[in-house]
N, C-alpha and C. Protein backbone atom coordinates (compact mmCIF):
# COMPACT_ATOMS: atom_id res chain seq x y z
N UNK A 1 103.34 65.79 76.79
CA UNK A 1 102.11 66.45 76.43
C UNK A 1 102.41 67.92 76.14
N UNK A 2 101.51 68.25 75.16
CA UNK A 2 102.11 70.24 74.99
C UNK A 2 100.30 70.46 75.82
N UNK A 3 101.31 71.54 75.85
CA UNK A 3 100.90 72.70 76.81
C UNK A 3 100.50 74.48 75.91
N UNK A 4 99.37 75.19 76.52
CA UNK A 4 99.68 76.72 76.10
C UNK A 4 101.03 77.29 76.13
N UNK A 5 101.53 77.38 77.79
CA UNK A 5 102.12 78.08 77.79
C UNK A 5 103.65 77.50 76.90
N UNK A 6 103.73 76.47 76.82
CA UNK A 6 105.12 76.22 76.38
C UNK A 6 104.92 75.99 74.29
N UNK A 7 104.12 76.47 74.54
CA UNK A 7 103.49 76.51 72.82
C UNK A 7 103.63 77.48 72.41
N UNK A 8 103.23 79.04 73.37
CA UNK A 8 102.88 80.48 73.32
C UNK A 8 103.69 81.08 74.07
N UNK A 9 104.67 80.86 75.22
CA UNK A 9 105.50 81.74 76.00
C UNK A 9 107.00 81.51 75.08
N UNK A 10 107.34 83.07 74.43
CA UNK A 10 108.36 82.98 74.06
C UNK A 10 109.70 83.51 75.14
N UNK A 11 111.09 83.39 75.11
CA UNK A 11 111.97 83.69 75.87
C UNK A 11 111.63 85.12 76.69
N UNK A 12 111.56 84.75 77.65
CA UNK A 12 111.26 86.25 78.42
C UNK A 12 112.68 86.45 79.21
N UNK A 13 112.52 87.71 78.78
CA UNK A 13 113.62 88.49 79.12
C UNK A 13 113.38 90.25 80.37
N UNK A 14 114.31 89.92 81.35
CA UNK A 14 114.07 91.38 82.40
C UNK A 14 114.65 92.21 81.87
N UNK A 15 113.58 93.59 81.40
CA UNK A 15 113.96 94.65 81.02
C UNK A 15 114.01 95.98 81.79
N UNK A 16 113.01 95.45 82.66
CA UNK A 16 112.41 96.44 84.09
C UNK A 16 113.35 98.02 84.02
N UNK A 17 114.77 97.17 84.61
CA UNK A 17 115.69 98.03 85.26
C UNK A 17 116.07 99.10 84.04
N UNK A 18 116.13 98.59 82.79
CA UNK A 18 116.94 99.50 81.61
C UNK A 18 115.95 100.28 81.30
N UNK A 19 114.41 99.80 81.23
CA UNK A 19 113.34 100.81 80.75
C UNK A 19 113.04 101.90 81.44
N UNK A 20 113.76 101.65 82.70
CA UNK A 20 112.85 103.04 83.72
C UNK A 20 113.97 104.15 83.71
N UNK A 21 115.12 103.59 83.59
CA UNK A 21 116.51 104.55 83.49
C UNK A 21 116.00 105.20 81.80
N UNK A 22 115.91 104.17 80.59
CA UNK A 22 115.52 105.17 80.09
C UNK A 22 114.13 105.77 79.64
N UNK A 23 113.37 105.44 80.45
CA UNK A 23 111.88 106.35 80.32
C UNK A 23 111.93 107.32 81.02
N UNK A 24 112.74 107.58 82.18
CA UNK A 24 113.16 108.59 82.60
C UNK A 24 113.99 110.08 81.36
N UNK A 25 114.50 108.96 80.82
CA UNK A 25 115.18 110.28 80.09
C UNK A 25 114.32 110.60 79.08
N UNK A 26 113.88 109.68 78.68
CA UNK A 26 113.10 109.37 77.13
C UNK A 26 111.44 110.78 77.72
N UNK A 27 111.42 110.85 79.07
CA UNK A 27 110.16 111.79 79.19
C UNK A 27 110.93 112.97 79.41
N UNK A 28 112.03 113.71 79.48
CA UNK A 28 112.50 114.63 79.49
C UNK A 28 113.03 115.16 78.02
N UNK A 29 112.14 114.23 76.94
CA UNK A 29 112.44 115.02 75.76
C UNK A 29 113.91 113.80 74.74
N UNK A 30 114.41 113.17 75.78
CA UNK A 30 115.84 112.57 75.18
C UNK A 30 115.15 111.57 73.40
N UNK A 31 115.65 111.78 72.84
CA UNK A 31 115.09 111.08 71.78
C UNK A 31 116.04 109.72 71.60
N UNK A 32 117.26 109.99 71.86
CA UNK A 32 118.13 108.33 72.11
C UNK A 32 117.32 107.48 72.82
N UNK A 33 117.09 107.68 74.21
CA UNK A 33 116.61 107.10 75.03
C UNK A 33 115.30 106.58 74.78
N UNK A 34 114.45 107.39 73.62
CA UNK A 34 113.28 106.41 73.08
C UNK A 34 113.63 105.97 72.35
N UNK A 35 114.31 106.01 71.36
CA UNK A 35 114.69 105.03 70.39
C UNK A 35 115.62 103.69 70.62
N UNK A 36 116.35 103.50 72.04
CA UNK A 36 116.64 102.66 72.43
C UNK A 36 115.48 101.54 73.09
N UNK A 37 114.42 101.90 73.89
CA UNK A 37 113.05 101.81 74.37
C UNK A 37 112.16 101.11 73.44
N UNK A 38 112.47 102.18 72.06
CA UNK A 38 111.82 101.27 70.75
C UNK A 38 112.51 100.28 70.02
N UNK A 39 113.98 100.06 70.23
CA UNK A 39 114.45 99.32 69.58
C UNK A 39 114.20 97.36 70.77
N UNK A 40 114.23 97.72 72.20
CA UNK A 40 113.98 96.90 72.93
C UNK A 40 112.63 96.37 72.53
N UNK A 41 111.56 96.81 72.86
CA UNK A 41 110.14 96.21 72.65
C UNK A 41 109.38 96.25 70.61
N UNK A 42 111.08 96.67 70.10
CA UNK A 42 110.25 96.71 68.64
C UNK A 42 109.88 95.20 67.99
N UNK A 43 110.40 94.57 68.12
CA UNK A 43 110.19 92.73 67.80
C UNK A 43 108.95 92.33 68.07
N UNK A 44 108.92 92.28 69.23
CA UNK A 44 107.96 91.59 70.56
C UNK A 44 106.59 92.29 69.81
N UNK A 45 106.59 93.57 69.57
CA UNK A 45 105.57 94.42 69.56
C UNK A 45 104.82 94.02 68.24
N UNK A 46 105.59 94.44 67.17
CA UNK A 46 105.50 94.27 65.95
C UNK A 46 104.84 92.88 65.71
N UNK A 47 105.39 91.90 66.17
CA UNK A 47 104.72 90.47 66.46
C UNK A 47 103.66 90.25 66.82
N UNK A 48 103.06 90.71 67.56
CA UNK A 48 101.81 90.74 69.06
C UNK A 48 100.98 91.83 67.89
N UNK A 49 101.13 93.08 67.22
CA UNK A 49 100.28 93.59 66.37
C UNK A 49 99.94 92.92 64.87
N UNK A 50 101.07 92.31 64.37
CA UNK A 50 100.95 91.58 63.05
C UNK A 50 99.64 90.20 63.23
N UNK A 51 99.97 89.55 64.28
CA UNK A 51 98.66 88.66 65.22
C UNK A 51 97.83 89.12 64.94
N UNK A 52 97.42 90.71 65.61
CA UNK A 52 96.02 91.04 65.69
C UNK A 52 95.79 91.75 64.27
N UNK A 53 96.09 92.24 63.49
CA UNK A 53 95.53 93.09 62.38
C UNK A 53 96.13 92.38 60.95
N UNK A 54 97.39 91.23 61.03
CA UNK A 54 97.86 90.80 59.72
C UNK A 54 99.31 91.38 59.79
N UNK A 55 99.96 90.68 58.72
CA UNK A 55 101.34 90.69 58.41
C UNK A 55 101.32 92.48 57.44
N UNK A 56 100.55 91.77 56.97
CA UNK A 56 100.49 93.65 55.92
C UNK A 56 100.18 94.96 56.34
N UNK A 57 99.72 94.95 57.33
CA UNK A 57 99.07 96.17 58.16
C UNK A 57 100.49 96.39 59.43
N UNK A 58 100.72 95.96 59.85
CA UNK A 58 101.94 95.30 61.12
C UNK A 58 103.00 96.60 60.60
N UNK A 59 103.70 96.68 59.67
CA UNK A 59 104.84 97.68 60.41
C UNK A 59 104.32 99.39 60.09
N UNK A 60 103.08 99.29 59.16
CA UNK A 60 102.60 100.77 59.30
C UNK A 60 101.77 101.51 60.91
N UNK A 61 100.94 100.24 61.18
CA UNK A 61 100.40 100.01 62.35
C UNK A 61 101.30 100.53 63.52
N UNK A 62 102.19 99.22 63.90
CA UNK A 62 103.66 99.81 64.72
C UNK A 62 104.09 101.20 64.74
N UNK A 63 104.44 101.37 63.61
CA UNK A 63 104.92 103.13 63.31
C UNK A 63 104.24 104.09 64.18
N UNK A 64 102.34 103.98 64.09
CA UNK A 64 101.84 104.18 64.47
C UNK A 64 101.67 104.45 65.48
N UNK A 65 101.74 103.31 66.58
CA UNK A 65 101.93 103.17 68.06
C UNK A 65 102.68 103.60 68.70
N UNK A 66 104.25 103.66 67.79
CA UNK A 66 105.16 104.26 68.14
C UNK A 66 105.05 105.92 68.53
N UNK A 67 104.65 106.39 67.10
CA UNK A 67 104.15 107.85 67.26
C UNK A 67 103.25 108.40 68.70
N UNK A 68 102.44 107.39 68.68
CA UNK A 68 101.26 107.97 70.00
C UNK A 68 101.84 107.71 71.03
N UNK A 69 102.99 106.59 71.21
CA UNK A 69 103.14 106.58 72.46
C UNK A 69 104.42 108.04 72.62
N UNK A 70 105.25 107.90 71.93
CA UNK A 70 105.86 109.06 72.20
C UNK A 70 105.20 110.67 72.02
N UNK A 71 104.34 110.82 71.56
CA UNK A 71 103.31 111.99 71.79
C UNK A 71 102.42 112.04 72.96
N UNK A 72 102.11 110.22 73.67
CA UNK A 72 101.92 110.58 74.98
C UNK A 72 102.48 110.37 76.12
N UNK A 73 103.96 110.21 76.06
CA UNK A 73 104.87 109.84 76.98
C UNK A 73 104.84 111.09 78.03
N UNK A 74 104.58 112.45 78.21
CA UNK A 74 104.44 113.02 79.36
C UNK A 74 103.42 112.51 79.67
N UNK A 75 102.06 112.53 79.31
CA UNK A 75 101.38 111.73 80.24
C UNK A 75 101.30 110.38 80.78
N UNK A 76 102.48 109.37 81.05
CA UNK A 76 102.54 108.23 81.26
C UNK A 76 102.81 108.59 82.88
N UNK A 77 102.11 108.10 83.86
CA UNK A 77 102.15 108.28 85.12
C UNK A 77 103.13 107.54 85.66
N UNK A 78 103.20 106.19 85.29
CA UNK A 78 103.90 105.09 85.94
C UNK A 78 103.00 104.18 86.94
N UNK A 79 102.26 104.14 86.83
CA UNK A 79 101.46 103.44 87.59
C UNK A 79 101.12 102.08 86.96
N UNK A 80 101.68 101.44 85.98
CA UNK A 80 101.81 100.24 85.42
C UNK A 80 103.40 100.61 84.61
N UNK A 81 103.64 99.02 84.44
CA UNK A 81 105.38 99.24 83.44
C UNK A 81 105.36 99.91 82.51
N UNK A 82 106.32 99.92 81.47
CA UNK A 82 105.57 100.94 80.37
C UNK A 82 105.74 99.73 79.70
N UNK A 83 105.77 98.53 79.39
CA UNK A 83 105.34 97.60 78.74
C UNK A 83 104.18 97.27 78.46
N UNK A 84 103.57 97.50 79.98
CA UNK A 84 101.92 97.29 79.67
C UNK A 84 101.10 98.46 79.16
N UNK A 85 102.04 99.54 79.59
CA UNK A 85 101.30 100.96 78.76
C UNK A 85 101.22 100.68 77.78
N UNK A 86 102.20 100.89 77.09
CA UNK A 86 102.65 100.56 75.46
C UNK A 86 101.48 99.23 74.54
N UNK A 87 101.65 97.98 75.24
CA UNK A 87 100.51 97.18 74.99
C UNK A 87 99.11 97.45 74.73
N UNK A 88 99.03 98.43 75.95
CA UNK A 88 97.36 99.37 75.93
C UNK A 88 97.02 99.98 75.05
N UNK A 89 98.00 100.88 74.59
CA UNK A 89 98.36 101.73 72.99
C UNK A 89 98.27 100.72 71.82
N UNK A 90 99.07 100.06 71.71
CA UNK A 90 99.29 99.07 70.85
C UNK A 90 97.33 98.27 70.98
N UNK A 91 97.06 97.77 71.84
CA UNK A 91 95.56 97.11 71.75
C UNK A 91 94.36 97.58 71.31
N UNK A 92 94.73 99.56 71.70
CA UNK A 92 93.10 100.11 71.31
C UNK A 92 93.92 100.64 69.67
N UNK A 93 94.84 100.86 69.20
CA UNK A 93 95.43 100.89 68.14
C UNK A 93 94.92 99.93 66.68
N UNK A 94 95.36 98.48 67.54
CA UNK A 94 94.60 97.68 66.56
C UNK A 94 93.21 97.45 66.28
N UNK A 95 92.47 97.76 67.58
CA UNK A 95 91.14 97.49 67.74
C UNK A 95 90.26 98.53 66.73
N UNK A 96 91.17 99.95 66.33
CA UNK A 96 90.90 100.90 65.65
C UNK A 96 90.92 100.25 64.12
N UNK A 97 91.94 99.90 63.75
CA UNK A 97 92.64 99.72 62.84
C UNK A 97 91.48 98.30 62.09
N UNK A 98 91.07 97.17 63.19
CA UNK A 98 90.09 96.37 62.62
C UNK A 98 88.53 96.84 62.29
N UNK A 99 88.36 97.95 63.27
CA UNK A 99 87.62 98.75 62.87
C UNK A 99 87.14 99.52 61.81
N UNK A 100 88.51 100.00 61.22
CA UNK A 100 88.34 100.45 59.74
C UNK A 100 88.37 99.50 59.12
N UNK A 101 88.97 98.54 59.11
CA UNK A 101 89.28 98.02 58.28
C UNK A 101 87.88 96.93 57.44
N UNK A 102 87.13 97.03 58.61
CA UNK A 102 85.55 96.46 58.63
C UNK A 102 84.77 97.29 58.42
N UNK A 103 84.96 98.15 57.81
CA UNK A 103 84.20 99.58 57.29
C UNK A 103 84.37 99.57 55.62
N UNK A 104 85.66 99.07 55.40
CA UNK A 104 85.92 98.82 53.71
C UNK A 104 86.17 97.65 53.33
N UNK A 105 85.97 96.84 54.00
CA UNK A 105 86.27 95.11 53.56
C UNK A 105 86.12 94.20 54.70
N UNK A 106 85.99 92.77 54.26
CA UNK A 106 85.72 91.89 55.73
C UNK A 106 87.55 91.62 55.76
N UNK A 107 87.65 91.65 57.17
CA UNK A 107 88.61 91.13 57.76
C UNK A 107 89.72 90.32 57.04
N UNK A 108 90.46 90.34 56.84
CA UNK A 108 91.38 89.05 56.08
C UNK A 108 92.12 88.17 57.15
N UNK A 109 92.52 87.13 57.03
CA UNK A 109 93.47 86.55 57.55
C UNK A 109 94.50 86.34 57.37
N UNK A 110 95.45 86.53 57.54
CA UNK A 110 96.69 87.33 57.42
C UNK A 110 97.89 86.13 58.10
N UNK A 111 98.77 84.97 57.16
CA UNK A 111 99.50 83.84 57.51
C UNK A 111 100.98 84.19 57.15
N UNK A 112 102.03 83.94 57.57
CA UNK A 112 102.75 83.74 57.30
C UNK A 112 103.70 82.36 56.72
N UNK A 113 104.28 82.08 55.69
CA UNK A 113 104.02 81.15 55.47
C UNK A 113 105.99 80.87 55.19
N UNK A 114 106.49 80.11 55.96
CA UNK A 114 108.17 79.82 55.56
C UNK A 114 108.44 78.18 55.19
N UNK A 115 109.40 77.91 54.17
CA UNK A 115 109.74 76.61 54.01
C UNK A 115 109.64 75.85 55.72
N UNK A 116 109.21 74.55 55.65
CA UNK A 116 109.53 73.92 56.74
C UNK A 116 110.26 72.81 56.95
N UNK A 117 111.04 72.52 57.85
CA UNK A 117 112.43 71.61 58.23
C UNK A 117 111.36 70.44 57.98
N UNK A 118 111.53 68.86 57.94
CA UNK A 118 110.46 68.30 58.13
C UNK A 118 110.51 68.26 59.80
N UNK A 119 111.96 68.07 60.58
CA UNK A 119 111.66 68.01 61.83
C UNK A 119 110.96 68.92 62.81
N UNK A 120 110.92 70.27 61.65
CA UNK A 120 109.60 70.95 62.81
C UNK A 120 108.25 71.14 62.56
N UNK A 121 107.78 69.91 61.58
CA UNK A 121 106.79 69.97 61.41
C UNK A 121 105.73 70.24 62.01
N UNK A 122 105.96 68.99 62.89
CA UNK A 122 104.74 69.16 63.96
C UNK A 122 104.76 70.52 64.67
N UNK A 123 106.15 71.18 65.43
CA UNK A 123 106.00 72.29 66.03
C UNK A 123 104.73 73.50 65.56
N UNK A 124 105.09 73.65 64.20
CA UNK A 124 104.09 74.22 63.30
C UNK A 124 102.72 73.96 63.24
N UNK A 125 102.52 72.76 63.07
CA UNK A 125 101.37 72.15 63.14
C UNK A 125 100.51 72.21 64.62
N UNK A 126 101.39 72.52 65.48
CA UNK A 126 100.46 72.60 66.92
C UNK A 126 100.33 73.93 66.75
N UNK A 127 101.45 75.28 66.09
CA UNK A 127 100.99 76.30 66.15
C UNK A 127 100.06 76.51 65.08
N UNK A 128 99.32 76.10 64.21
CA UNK A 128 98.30 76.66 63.57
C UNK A 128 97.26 76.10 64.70
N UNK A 129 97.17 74.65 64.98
CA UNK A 129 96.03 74.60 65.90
C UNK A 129 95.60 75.38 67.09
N UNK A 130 97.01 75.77 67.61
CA UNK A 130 96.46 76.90 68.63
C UNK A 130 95.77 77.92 68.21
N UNK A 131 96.55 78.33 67.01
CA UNK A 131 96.03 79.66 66.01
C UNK A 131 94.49 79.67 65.65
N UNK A 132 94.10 78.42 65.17
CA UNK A 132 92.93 77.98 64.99
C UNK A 132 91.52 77.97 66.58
N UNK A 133 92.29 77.27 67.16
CA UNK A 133 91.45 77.40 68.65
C UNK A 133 91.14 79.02 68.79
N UNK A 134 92.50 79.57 68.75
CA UNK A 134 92.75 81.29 68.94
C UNK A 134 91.64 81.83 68.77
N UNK A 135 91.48 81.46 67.09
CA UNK A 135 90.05 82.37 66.16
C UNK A 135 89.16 81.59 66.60
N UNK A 136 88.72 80.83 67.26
CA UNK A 136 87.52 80.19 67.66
C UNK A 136 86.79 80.94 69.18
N UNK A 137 87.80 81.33 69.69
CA UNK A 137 87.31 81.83 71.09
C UNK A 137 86.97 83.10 70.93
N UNK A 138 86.07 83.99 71.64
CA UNK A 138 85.29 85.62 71.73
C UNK A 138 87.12 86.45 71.77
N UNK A 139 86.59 87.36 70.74
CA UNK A 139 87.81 88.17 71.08
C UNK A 139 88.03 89.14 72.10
N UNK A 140 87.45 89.22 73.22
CA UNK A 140 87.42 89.44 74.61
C UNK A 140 88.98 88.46 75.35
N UNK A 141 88.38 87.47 75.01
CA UNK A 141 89.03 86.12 75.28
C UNK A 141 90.36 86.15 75.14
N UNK A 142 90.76 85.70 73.54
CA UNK A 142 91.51 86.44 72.98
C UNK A 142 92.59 87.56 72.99
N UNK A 143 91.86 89.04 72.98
CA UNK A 143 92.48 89.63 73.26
C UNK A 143 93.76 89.57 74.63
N UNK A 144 92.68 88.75 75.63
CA UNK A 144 93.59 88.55 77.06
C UNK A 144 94.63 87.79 76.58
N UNK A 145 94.41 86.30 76.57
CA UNK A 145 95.67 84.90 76.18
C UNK A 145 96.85 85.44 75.48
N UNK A 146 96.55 86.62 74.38
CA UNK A 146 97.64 87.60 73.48
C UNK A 146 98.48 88.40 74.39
N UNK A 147 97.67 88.91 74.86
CA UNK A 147 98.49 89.78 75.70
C UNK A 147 99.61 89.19 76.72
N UNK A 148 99.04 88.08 77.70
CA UNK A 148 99.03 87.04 78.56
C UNK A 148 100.57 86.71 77.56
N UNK A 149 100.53 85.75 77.19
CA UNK A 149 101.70 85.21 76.48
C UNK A 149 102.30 85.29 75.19
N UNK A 150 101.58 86.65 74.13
CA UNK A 150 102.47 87.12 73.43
C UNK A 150 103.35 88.14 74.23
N UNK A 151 102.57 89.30 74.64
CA UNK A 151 103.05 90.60 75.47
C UNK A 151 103.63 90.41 76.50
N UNK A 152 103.70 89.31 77.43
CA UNK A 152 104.08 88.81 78.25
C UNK A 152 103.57 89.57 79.79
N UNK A 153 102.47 90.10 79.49
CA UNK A 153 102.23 91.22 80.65
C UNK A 153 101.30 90.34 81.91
N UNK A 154 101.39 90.76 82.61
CA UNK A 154 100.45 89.86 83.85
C UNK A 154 98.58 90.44 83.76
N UNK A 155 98.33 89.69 84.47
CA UNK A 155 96.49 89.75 84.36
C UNK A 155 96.31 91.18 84.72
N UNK A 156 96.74 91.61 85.71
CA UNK A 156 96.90 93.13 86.62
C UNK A 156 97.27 93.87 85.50
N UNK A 157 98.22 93.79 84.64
CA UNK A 157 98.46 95.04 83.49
C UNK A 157 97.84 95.01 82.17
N UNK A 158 97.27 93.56 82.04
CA UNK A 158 96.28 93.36 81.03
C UNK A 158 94.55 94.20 81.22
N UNK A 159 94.74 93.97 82.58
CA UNK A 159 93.27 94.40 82.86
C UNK A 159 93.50 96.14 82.88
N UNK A 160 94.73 96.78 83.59
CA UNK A 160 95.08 98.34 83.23
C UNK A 160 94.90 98.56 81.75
N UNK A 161 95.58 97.77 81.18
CA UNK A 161 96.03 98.35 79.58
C UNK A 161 94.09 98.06 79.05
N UNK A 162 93.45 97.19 79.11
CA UNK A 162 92.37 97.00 78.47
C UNK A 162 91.15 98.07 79.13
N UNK A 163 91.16 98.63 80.41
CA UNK A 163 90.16 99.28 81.54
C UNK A 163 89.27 98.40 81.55
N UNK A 164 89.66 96.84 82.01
CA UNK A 164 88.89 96.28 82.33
C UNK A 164 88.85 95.52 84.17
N UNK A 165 88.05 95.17 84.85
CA UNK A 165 88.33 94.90 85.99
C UNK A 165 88.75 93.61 86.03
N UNK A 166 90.12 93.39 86.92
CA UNK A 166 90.36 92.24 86.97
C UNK A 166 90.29 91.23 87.53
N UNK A 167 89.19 90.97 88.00
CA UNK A 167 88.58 89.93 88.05
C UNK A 167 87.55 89.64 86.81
N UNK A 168 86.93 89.93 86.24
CA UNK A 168 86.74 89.93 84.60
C UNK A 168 87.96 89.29 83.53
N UNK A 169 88.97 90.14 83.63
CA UNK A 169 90.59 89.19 82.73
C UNK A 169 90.77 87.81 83.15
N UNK A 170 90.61 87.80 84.60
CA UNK A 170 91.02 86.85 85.44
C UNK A 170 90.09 85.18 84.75
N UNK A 171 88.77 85.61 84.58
CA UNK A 171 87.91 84.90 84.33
C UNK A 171 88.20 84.55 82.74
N UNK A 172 87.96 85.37 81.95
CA UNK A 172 88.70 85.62 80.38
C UNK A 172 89.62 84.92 80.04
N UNK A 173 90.70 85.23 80.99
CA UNK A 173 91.87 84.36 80.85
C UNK A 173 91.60 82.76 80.93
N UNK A 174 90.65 82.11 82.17
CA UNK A 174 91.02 81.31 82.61
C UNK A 174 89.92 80.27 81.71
N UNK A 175 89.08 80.96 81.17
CA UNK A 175 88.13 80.41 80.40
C UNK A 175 88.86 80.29 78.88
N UNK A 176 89.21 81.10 78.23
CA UNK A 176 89.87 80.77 77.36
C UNK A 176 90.88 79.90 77.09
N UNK A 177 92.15 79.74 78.14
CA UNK A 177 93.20 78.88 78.37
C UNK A 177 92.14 77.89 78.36
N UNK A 178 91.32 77.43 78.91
CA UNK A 178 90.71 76.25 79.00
C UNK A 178 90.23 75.70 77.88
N UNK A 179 89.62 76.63 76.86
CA UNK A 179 89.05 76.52 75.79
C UNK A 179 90.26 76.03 74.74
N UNK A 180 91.30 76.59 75.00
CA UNK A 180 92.25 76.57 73.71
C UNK A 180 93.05 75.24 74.12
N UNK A 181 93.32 74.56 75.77
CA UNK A 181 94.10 73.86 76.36
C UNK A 181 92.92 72.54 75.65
N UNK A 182 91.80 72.24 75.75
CA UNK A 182 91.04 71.13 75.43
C UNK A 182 90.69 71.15 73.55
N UNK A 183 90.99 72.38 73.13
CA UNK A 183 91.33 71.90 71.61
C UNK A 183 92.76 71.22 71.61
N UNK A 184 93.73 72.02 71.99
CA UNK A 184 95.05 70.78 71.83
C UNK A 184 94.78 69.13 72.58
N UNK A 185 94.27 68.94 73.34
CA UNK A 185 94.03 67.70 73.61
C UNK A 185 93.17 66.77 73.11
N UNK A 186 92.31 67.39 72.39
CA UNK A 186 91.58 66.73 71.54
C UNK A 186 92.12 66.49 69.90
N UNK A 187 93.33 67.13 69.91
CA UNK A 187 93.97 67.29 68.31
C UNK A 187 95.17 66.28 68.67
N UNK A 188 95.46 66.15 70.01
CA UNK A 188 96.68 65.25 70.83
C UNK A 188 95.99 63.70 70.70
N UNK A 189 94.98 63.66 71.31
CA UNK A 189 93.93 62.88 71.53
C UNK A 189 94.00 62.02 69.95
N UNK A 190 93.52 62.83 69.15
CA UNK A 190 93.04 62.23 67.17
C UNK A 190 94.26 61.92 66.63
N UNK A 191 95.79 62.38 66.97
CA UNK A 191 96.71 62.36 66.17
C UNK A 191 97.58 60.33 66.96
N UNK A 192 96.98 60.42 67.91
CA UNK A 192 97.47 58.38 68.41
C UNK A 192 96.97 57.81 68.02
């Protein structure tokens, strides 16, 4: 049977230890040390923003994020990772960005589209349906499950990065997974 998470959790990797050695330097001005920082979370990031705003908007966007976060890296306290900081930046970033962007046009949807093996067809095919469930749920919702298992951040830094209380994410989260877990079973369900 598929599952969210094994649909949506990509390879996670511990960065903890290398980010704080260099966010340490990276806030004393070191510019290596952010650009190593940015070269670690530039993939992941870029990915998780192209999601929310489109493939075409995605590496000007990024740039973007990049800029603010290193313009506000003295004020980063540490009181969450800077993964989930960065995410927070990156979330009210895009939220801006759909904002305008709904000021001069409706929204687009934004696909990527690559030859496919036939043997990963289906893989594909469960990821548009998730994709599909995705855009079906409140983007409250949404926004969490993205964060959750694109960003890979926990409910606790989802709810920091968003200023929302978490028990609110908690609920968000668990309502949505539910929502998106009973569209795949019902698409599991039609396809026997």
């Amino acid at each position: 049977m598929v599952t969210l998470a094994r649909v949506l959790t990509p390879w996670r990797r511990d960065t903890m230890d290398s980010d704080s050695r260099l966010l340490t330097e990276a806030r004393r001005g070191n510019r290596s040390a952010f650009d190593s920082l940015r070269r670690q979370h530039e993939q992941a990031l870029r990915g998780f923003v192209a999601r929310r705003v489109g493939t075409d908007a995605a590496d000007d966007l990024t740039q973007e994020i990049w800029l603010a976060c290193w313009q506000a890296l003295a004020k980063y306290a540490g009181r969450a990772r800077f993964k989930a900081w960065l995410y927070g930046i990156a979330t009210h970033k895009c939220a801006d960005c759909l904002r305008s962007r709904a000021h001069t046009m409706m929204r687009e949807e934004a696909t990527f589209v690559e030859p496919i093996a036939p043997d990963a067809y289906r893989a594909v095919e469960i990821r548009q349906i998730v994709q599909e469930a995705l855009r079906r749920i409140p983007d409250e919702q949404r926004e969490v499950l993205e964060l959750y298992f694109y960003a890979e951040l926990t409910l606790a830094e989802i709810a920091q990065a968003l200023n929302r209380n978490l028990n609110t994410v908690k609920y968000q989260f668990y309502r949505a997974h539910a929502l998106v877990a009973q569209e795949l079973l019902t698409e599991d369900e039609e396809t026997k």
